[in-house]
Protein backbone atom coordinates (compact mmCIF):
# COMPACT_ATOMS: atom_id res chain seq x y z
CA UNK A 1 -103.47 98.92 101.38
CA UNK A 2 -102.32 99.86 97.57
CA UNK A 3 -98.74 99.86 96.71
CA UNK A 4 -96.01 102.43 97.65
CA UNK A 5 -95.85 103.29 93.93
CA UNK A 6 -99.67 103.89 93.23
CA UNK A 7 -100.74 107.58 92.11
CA UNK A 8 -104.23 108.46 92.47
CA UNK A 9 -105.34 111.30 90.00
CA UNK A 10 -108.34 113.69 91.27
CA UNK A 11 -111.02 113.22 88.93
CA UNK A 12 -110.81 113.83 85.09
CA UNK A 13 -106.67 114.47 85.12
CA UNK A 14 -105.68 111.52 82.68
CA UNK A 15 -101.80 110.28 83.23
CA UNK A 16 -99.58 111.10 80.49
CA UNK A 17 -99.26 108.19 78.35
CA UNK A 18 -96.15 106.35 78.67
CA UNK A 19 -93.76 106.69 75.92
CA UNK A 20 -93.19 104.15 73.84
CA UNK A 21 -89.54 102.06 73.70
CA UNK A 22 -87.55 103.46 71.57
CA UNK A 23 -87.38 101.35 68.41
CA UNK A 24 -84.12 99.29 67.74
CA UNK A 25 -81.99 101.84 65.79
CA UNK A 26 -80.63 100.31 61.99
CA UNK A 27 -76.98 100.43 61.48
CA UNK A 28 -75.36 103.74 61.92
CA UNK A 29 -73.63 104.21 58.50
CA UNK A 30 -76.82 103.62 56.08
CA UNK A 31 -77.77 104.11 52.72
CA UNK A 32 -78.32 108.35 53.80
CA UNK A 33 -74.74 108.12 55.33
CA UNK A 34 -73.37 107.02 52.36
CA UNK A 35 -75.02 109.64 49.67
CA UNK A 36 -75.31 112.76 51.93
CA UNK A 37 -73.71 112.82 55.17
CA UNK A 38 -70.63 111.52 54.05
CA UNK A 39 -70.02 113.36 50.84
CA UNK A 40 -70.66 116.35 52.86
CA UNK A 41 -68.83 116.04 56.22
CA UNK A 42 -65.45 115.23 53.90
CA UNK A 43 -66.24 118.83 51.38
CA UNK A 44 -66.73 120.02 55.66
CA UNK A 45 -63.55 119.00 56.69
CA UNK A 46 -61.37 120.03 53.77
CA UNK A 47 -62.62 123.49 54.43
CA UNK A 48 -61.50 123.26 57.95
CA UNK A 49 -58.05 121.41 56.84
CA UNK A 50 -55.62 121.28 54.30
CA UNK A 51 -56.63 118.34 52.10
CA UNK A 52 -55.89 118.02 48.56
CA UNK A 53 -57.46 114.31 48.28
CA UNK A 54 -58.21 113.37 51.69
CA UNK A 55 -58.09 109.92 52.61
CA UNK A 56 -61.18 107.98 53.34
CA UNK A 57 -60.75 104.90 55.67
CA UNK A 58 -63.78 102.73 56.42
CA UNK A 59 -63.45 100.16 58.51
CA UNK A 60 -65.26 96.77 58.97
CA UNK A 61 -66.17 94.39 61.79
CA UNK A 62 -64.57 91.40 60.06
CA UNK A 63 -60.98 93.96 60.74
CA UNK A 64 -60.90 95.15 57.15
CA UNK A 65 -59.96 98.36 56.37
CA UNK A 66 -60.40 100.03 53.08
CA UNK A 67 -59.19 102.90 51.43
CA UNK A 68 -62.70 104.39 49.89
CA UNK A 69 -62.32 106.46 46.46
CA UNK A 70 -65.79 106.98 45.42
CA UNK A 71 -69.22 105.82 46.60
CA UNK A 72 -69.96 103.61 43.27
CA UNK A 73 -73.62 102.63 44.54
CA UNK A 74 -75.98 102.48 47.23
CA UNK A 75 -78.83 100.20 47.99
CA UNK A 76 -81.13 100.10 51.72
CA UNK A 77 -79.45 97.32 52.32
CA UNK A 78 -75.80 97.51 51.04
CA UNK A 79 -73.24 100.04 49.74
CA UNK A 80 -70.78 99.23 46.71
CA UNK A 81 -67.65 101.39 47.17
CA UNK A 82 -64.73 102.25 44.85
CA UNK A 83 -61.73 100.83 46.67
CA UNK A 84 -58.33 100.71 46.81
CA UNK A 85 -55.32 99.01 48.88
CA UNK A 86 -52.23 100.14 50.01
CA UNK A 87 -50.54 96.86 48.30
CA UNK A 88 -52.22 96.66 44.95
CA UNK A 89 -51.90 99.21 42.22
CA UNK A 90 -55.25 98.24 40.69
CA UNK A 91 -58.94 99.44 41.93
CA UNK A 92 -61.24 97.62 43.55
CA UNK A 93 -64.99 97.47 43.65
CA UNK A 94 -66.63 96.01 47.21
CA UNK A 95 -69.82 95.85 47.88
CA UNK A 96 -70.39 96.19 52.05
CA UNK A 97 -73.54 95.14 53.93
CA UNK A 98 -74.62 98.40 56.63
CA UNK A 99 -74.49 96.30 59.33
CA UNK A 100 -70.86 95.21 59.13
CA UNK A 101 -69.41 98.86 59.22
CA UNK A 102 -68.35 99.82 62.59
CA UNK A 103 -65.47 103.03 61.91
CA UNK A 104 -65.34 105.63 58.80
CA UNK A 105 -62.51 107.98 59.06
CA UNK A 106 -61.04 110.89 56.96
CA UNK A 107 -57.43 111.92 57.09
CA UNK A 108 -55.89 115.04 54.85
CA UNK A 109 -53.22 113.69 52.20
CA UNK A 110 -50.52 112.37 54.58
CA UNK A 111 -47.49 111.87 52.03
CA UNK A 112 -47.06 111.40 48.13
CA UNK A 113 -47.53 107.54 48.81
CA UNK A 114 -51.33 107.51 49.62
CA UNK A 115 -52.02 110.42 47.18
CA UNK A 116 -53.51 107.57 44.81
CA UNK A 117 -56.05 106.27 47.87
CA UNK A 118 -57.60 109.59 47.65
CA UNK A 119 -61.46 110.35 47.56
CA UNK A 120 -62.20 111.63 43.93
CA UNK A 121 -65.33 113.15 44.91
CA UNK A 122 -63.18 115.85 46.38
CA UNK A 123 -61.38 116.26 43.83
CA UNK A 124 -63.85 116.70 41.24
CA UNK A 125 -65.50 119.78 42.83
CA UNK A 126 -62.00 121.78 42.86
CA UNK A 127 -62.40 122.66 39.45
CA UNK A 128 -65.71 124.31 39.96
């Protein structure tokens, strides 16, 4: 007796093929995150918002969080990212493997302290 589960097929109907697993997915945040979708969700949400110099936050698994100014470099592998902290006057240059990116957020200008953690992309187009 076959199986519960068994189809027969009349003659000459072929069974559609079976889809293949879907391949493991890379990172979320990846080298076309970083040069178009970001870049273009912020100009996006400064239309839709009052934002000046919105604040990027990107946020890492090892419970970093940095304050992105400009996207300084991109590889398929890693992104280098003009950065800047809350505590330090000076700018800072990290460079970020994909994988280790979990959260990227953007906030309008919240108060006059944070207008120097801005995203200078943003504020590059306003004069065109």
């Amino acid at each position: 007796m076959p199986p519960e589960t068994a189809l027969f097929l009349p003659p000459g109907v072929v069974p559609p093929a079976q889809a293949a697993p879907a391949a493991a997915g890379g990172p979320p945040f990846d080298r076309d995150f970083f040069e178009t979708t970001l870049p273009q969700a912020i100009k996006s949400f400064c239309t839709q918002v009052v934002c000046e110099s919105p604040i990027v936050e990107l946020y890492t698994v090892d419970g970093a969080r940095h304050f992105v100014k400009a996207i300084s470099g991109v590889s398929d592998t890693w992104v280098a990212l003009h950065t800047q902290r809350e505590d330090h006057d000076h700018d800072i240059q990290v460079f970020l493997p994909y994988g280790t990116i979990f959260r990227v957020e953007v906030h309008p200008e919240e108060d006059d302290g944070q207008r120097r953690l801005g995203f200078l992309a943003i504020m590059a187009d306003e004069g065109e």
